[in-house]
PDB file of N, CA and C in Angstrom:
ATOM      1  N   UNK A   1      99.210 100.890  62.991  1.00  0.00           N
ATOM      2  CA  UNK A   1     100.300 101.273  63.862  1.00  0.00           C
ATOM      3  C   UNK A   1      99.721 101.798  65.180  1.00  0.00           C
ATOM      4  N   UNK A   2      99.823 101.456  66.559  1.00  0.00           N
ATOM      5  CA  UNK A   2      99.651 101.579  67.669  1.00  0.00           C
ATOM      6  C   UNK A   2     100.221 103.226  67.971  1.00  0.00           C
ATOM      7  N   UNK A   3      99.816 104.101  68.274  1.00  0.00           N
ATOM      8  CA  UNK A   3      99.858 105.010  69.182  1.00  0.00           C
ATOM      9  C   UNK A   3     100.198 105.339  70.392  1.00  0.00           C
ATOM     10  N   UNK A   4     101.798 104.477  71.023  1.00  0.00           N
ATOM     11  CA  UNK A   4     102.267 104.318  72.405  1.00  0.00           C
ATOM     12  C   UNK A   4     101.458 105.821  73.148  1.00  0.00           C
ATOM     13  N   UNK A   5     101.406 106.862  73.025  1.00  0.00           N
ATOM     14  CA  UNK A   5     101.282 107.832  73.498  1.00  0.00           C
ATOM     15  C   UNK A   5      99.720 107.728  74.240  1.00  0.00           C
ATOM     16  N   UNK A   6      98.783 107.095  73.368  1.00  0.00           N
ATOM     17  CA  UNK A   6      97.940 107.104  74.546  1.00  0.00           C
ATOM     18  C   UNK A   6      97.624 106.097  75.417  1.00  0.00           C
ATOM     19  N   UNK A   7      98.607 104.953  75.620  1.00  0.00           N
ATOM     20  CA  UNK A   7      98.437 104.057  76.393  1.00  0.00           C
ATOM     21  C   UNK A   7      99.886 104.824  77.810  1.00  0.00           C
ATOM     22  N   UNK A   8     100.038 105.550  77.681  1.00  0.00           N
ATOM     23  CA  UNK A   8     101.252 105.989  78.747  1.00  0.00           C
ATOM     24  C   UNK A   8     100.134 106.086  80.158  1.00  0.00           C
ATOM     25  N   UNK A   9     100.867 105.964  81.286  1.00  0.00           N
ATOM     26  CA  UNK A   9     100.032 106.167  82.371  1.00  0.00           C
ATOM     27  C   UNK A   9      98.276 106.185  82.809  1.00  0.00           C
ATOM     28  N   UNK A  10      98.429 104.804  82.302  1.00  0.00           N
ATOM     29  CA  UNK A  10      97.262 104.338  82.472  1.00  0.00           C
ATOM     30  C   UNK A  10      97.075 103.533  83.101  1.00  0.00           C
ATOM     31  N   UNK A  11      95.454 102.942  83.744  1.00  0.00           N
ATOM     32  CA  UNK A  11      95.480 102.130  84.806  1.00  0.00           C
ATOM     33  C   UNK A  11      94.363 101.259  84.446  1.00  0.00           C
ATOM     34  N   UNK A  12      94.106 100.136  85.069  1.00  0.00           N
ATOM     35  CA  UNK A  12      92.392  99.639  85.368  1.00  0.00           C
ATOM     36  C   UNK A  12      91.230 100.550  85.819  1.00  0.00           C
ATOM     37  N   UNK A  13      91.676 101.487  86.704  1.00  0.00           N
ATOM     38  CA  UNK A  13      90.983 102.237  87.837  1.00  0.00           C
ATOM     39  C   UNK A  13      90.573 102.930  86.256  1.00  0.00           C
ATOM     40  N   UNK A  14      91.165 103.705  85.553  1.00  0.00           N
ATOM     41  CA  UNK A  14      90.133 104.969  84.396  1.00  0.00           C
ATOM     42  C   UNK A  14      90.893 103.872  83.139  1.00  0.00           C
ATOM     43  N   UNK A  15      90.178 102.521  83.179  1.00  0.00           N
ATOM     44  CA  UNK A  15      89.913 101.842  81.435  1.00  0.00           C
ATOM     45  C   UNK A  15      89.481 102.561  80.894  1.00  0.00           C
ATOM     46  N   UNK A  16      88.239 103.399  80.953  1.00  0.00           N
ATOM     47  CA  UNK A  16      87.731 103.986  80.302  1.00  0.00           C
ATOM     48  C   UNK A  16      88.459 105.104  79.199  1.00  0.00           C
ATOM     49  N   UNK A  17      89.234 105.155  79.499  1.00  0.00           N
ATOM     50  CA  UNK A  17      90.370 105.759  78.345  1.00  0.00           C
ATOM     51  C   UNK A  17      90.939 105.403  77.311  1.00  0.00           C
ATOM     52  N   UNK A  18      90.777 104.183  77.350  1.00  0.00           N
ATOM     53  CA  UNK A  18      91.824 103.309  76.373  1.00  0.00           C
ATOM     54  C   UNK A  18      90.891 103.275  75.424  1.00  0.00           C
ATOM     55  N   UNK A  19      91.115 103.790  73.987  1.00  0.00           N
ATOM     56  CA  UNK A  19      90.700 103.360  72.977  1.00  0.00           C
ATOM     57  C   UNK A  19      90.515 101.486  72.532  1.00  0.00           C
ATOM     58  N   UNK A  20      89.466 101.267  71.598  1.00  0.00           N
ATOM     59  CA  UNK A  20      89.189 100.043  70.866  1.00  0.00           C
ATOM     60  C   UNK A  20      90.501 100.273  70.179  1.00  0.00           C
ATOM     61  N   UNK A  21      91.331  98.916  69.961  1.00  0.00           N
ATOM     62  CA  UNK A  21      91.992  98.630  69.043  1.00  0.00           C
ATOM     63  C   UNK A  21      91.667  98.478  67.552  1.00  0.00           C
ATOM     64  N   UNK A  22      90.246  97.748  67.796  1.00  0.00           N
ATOM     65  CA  UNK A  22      89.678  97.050  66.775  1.00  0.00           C
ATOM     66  C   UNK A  22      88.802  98.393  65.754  1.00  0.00           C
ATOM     67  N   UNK A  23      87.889  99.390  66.567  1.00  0.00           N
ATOM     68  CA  UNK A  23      87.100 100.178  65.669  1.00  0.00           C
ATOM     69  C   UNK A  23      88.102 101.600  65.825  1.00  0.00           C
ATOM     70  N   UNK A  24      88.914 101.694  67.080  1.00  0.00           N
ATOM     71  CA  UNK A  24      89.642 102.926  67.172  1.00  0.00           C
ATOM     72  C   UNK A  24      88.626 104.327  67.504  1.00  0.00           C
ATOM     73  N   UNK A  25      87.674 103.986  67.875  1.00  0.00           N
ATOM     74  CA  UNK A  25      86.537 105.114  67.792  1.00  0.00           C
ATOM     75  C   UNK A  25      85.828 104.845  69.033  1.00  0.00           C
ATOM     76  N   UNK A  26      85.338 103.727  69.558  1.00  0.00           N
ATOM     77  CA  UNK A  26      84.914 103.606  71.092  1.00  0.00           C
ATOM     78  C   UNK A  26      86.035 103.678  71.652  1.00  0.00           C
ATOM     79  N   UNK A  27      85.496 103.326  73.190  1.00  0.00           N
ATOM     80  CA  UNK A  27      86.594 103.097  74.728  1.00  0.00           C
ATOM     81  C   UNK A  27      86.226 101.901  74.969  1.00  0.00           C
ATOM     82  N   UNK A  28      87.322 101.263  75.321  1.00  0.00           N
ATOM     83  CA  UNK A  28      86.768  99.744  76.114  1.00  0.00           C
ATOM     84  C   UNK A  28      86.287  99.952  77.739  1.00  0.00           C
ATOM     85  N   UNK A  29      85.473  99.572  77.891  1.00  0.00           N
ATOM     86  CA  UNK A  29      84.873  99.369  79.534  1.00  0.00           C
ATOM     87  C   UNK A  29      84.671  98.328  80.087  1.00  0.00           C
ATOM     88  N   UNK A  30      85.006  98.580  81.219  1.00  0.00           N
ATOM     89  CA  UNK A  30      84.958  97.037  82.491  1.00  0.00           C
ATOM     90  C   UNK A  30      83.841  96.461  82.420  1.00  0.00           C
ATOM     91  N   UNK A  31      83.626  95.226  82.460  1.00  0.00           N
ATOM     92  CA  UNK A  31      82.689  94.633  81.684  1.00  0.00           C
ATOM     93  C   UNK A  31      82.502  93.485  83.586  1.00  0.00           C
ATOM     94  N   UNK A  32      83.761  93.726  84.148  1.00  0.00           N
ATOM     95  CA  UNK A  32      83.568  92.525  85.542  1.00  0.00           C
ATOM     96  C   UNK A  32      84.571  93.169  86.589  1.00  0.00           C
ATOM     97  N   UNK A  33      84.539  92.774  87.547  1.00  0.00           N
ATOM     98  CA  UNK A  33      85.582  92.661  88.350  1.00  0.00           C
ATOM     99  C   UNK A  33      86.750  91.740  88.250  1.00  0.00           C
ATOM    100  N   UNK A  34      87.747  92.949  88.249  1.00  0.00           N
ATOM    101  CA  UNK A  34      88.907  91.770  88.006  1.00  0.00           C
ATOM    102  C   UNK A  34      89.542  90.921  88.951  1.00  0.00           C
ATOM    103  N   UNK A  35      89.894  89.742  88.259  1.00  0.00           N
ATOM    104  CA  UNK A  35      90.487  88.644  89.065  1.00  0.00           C
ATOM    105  C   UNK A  35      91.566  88.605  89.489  1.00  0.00           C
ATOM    106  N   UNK A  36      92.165  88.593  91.010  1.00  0.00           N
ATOM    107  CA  UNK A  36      93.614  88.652  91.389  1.00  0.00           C
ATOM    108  C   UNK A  36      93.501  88.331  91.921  1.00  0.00           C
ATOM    109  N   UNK A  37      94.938  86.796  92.422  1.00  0.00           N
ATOM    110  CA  UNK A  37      95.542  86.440  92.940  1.00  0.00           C
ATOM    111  C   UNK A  37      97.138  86.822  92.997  1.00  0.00           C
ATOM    112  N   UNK A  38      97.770  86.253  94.491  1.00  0.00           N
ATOM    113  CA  UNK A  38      98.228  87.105  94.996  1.00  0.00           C
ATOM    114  C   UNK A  38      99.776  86.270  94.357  1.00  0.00           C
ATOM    115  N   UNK A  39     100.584  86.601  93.859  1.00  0.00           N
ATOM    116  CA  UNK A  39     101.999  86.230  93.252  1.00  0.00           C
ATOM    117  C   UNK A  39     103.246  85.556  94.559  1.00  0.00           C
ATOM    118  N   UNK A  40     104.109  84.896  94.150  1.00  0.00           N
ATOM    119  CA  UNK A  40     104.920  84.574  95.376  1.00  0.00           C
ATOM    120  C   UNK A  40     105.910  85.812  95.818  1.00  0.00           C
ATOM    121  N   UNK A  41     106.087  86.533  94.425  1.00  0.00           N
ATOM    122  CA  UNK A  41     106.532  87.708  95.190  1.00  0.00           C
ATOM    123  C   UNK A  41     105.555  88.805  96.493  1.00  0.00           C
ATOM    124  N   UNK A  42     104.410  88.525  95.559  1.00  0.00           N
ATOM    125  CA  UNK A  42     103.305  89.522  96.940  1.00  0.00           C
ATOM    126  C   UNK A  42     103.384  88.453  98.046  1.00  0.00           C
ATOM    127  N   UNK A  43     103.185  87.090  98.099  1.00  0.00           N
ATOM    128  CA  UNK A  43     103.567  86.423  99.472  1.00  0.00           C
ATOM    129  C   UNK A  43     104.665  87.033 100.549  1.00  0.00           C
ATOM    130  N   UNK A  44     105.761  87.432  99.787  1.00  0.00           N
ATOM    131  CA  UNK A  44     106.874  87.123 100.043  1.00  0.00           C
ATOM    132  C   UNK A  44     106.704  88.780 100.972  1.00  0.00           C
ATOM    133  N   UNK A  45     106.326  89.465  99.761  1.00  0.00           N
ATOM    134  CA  UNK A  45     106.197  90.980 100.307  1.00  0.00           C
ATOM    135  C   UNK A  45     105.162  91.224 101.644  1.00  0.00           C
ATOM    136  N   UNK A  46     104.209  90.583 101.570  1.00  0.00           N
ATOM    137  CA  UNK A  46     103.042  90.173 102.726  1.00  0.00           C
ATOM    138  C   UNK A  46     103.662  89.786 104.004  1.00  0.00           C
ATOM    139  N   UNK A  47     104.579  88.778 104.090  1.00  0.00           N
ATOM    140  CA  UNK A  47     105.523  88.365 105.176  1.00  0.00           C
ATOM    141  C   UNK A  47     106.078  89.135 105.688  1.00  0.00           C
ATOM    142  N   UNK A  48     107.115  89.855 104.732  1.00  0.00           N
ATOM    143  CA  UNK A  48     107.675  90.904 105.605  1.00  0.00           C
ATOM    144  C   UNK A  48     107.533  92.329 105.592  1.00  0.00           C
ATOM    145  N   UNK A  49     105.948  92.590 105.384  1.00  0.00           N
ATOM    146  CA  UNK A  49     105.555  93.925 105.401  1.00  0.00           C
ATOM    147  C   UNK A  49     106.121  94.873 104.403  1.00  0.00           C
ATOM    148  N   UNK A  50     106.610  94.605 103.604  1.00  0.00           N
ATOM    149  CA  UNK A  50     107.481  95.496 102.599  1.00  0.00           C
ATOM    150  C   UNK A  50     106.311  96.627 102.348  1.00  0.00           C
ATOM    151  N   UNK A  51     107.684  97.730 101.880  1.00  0.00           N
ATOM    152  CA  UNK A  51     106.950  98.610 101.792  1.00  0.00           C
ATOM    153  C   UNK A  51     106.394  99.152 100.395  1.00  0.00           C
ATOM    154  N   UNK A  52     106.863  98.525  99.457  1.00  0.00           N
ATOM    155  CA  UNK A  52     106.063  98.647  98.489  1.00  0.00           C
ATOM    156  C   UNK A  52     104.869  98.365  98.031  1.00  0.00           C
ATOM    157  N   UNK A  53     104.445  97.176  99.127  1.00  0.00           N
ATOM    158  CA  UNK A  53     103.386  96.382  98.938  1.00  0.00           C
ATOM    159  C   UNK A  53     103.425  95.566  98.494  1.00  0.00           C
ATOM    160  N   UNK A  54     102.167  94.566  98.092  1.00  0.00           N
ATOM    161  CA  UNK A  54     101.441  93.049  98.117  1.00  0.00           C
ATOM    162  C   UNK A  54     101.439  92.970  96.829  1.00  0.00           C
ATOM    163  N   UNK A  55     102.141  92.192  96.002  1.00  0.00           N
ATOM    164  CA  UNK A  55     101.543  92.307  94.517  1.00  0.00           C
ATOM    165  C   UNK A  55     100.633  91.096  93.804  1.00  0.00           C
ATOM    166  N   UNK A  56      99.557  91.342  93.416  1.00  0.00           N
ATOM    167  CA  UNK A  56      98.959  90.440  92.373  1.00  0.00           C
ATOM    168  C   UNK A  56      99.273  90.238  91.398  1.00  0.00           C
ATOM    169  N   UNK A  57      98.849  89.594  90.636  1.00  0.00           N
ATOM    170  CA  UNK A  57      98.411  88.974  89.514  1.00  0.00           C
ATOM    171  C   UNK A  57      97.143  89.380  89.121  1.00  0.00           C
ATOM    172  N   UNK A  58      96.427  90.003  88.044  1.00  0.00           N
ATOM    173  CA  UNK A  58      95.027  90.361  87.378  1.00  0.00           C
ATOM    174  C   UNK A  58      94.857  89.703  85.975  1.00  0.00           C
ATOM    175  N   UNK A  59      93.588  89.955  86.038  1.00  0.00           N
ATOM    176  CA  UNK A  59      92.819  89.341  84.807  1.00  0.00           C
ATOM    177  C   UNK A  59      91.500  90.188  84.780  1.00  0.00           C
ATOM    178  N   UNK A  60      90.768  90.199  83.471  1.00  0.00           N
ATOM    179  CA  UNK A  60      89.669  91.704  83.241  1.00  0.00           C
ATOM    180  C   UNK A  60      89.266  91.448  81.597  1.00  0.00           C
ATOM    181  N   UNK A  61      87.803  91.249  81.694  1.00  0.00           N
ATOM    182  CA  UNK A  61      87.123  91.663  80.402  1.00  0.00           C
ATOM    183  C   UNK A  61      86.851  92.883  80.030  1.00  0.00           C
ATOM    184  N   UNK A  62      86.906  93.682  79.011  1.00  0.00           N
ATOM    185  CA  UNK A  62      86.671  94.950  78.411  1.00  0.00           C
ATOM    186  C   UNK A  62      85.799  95.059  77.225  1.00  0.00           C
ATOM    187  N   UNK A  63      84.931  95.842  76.992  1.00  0.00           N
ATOM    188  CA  UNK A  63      84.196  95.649  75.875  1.00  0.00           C
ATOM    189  C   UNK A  63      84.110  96.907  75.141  1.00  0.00           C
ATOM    190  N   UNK A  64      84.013  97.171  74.074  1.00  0.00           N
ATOM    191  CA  UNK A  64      84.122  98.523  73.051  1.00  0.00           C
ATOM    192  C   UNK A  64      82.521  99.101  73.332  1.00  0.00           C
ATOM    193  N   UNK A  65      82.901 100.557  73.713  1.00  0.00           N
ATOM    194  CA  UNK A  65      81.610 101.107  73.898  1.00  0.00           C
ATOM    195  C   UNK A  65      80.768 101.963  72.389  1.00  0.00           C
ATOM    196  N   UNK A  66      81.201 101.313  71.630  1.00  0.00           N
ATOM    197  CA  UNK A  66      81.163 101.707  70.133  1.00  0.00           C
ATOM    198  C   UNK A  66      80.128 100.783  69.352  1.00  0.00           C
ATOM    199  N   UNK A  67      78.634 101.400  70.011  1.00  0.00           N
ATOM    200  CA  UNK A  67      77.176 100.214  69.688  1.00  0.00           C
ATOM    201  C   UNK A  67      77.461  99.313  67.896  1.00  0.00           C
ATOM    202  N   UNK A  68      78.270  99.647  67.345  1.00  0.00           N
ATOM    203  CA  UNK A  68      78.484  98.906  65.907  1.00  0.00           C
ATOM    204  C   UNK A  68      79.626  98.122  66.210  1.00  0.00           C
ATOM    205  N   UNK A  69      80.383  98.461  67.202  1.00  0.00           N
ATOM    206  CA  UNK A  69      81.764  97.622  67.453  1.00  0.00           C
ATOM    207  C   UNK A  69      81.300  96.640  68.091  1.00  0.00           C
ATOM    208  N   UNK A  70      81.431  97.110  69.444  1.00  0.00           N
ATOM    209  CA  UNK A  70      80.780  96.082  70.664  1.00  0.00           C
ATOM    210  C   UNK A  70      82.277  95.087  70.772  1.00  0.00           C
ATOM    211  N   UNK A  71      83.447  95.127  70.672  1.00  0.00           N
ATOM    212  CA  UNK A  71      84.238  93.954  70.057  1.00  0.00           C
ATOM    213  C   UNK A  71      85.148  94.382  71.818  1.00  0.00           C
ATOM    214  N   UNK A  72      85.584  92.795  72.197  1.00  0.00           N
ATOM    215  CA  UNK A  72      85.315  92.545  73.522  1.00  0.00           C
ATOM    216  C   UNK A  72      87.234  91.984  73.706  1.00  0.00           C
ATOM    217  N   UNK A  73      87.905  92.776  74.827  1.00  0.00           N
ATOM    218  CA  UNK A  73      89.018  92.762  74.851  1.00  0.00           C
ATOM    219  C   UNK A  73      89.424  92.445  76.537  1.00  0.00           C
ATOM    220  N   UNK A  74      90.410  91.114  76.833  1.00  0.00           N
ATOM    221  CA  UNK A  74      91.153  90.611  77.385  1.00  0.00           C
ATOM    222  C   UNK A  74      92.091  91.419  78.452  1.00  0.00           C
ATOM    223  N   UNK A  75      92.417  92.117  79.075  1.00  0.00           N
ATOM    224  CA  UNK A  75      93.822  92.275  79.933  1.00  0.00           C
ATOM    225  C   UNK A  75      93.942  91.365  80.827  1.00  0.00           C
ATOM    226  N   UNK A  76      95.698  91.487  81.109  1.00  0.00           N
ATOM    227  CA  UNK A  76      96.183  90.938  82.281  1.00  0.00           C
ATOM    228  C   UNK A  76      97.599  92.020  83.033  1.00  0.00           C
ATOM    229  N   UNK A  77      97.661  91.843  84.170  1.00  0.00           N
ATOM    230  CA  UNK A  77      98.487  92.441  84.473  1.00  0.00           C
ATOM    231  C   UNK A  77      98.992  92.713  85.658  1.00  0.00           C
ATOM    232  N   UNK A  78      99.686  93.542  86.477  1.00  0.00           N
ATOM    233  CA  UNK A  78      99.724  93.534  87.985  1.00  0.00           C
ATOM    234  C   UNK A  78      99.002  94.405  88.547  1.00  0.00           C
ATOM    235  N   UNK A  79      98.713  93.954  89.798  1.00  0.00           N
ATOM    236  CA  UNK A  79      97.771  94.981  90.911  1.00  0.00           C
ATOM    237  C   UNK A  79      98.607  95.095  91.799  1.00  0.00           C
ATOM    238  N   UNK A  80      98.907  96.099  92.738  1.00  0.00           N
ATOM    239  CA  UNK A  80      99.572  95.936  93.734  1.00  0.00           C
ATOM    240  C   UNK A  80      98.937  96.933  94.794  1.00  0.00           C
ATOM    241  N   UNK A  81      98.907  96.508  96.322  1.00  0.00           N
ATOM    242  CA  UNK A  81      98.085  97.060  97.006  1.00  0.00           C
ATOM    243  C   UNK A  81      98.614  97.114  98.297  1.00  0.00           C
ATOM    244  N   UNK A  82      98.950  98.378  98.323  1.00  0.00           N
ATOM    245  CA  UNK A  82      99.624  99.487  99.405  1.00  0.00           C
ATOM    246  C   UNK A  82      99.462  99.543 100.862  1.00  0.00           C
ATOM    247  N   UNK A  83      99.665  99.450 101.915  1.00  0.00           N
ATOM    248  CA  UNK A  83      99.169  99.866 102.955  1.00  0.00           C
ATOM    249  C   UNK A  83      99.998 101.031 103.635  1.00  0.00           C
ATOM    250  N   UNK A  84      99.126 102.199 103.652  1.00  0.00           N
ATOM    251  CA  UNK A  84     100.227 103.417 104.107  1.00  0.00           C
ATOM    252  C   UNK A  84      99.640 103.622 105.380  1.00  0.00           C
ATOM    253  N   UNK A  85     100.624 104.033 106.651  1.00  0.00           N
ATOM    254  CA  UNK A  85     100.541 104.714 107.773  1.00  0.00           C
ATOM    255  C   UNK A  85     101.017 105.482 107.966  1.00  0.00           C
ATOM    256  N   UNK A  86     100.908 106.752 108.603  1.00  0.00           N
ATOM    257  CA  UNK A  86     101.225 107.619 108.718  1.00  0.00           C
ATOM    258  C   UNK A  86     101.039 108.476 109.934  1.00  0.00           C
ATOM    259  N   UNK A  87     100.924 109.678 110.329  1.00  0.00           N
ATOM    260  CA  UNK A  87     100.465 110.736 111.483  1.00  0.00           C
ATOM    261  C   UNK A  87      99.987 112.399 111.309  1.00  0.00           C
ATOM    262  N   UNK A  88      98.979 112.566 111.380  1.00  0.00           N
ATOM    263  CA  UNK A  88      98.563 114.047 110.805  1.00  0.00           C
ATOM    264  C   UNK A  88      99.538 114.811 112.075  1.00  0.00           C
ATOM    265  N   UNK A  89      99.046 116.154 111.940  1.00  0.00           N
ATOM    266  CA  UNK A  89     100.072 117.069 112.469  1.00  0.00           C
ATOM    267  C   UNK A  89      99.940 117.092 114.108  1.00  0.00           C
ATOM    268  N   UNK A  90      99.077 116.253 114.388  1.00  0.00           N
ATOM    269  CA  UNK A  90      98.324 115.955 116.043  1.00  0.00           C
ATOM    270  C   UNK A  90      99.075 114.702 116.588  1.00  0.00           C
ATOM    271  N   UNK A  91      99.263 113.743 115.924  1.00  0.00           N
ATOM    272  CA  UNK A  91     100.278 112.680 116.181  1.00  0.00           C
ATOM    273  C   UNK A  91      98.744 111.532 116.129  1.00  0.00           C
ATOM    274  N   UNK A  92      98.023 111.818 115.433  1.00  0.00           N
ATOM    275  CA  UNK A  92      96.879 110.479 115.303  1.00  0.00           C
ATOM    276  C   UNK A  92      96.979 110.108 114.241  1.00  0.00           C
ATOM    277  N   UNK A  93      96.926 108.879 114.175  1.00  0.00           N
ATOM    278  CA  UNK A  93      97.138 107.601 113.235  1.00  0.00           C
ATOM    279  C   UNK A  93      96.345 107.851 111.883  1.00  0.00           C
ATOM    280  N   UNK A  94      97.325 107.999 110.738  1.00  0.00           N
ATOM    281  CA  UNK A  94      96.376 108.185 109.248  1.00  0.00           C
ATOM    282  C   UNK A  94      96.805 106.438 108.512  1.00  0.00           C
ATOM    283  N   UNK A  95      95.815 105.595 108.197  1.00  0.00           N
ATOM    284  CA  UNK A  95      95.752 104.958 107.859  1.00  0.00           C
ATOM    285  C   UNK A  95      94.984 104.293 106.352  1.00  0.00           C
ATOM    286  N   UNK A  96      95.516 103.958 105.111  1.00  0.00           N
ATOM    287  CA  UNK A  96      94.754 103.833 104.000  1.00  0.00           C
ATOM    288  C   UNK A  96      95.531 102.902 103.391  1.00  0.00           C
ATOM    289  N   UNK A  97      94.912 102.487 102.491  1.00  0.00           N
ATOM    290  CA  UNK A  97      95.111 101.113 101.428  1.00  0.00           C
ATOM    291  C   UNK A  97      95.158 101.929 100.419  1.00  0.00           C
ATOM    292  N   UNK A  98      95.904 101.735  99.132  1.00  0.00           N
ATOM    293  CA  UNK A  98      95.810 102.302  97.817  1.00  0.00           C
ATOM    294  C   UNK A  98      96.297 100.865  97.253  1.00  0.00           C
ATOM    295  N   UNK A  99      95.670 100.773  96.061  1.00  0.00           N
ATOM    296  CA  UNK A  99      95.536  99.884  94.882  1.00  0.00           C
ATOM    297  C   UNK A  99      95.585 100.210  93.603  1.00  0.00           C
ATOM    298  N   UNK A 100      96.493  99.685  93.051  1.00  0.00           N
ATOM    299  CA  UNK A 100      96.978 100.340  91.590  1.00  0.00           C
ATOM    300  C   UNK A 100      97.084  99.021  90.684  1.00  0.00           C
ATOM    301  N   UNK A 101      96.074  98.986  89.367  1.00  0.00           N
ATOM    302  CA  UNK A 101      96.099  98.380  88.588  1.00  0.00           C
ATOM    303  C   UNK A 101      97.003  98.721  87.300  1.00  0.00           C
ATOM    304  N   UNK A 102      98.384  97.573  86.950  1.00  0.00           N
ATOM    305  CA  UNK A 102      98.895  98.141  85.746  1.00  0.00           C
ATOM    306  C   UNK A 102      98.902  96.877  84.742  1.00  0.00           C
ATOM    307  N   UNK A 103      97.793  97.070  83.665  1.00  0.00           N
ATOM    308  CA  UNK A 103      97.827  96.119  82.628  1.00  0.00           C
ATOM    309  C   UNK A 103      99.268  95.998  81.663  1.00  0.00           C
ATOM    310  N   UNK A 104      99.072  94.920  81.635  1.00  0.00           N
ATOM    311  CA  UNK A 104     100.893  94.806  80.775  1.00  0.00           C
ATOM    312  C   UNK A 104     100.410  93.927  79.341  1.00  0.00           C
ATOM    313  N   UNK A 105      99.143  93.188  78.963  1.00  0.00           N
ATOM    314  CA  UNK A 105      98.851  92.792  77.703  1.00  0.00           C
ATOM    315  C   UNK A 105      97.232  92.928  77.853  1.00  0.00           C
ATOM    316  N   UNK A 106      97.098  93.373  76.349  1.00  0.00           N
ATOM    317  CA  UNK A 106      95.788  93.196  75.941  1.00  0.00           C
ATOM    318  C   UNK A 106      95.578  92.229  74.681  1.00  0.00           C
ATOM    319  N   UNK A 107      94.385  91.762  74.454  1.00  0.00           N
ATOM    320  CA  UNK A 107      94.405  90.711  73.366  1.00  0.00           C
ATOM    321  C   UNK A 107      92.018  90.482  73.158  1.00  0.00           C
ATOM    322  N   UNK A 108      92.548  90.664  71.835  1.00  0.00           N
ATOM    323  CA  UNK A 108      93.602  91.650  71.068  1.00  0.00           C
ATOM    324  C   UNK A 108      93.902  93.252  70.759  1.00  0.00           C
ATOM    325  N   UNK A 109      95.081  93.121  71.044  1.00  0.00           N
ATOM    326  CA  UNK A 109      95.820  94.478  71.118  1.00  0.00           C
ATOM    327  C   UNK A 109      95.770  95.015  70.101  1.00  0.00           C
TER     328      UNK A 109
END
């Protein structure tokens, strides 16, 4: 039986949290850089600057850091990547990107 509670608010950015499914005793870790391309909705959002941002599409190997496990796990999911502007209290330009990875399947889960 799965444990919803510790998969709540979690990201790509700290995998390192997510328990092995398989031994339940390691963490799975990023094993690559994940793969994203950009969705027709992030096109769509790209065009007209929306403000939620650009959304991807991801993909990501994970591997159990559990030296007897070692047992090697799949995500996919959305990335979406922010562009905020803003003005500090001087009226000069604050500018940053934020990127948020949210896996939606693992396999096997």
């Amino acid at each position: 039986m799965i444990n919803r509670e510790l998969w709540k608010n979690k990201s790509f950015q700290n995998i390192n949290r997510y328990p092995c499914p398989y031994c339940n005793t390691g963490i799975l870790i990023g094993q690559n850089t994940p793969i994203k391309h950009i969705t027709n909705e992030g096109k769509f959002n790209e065009k007209y600057n929306h403000p939620n941002g650009v959304i991807y599409a991801f993909s990501g190997m994970l591997k159990c850091s559990n030296e007897k496990c070692k047992d090697v796990v799949a995500v996919i999911g959305e990335y979406t990547d922010v562009h905020i502007s803003n003005q500090d209290e001087y009226g000069n330009p604050l500018e940053f990107n934020l990127g948020l990875y949210q896996p939606k399947n693992f396999y096997p889960n």
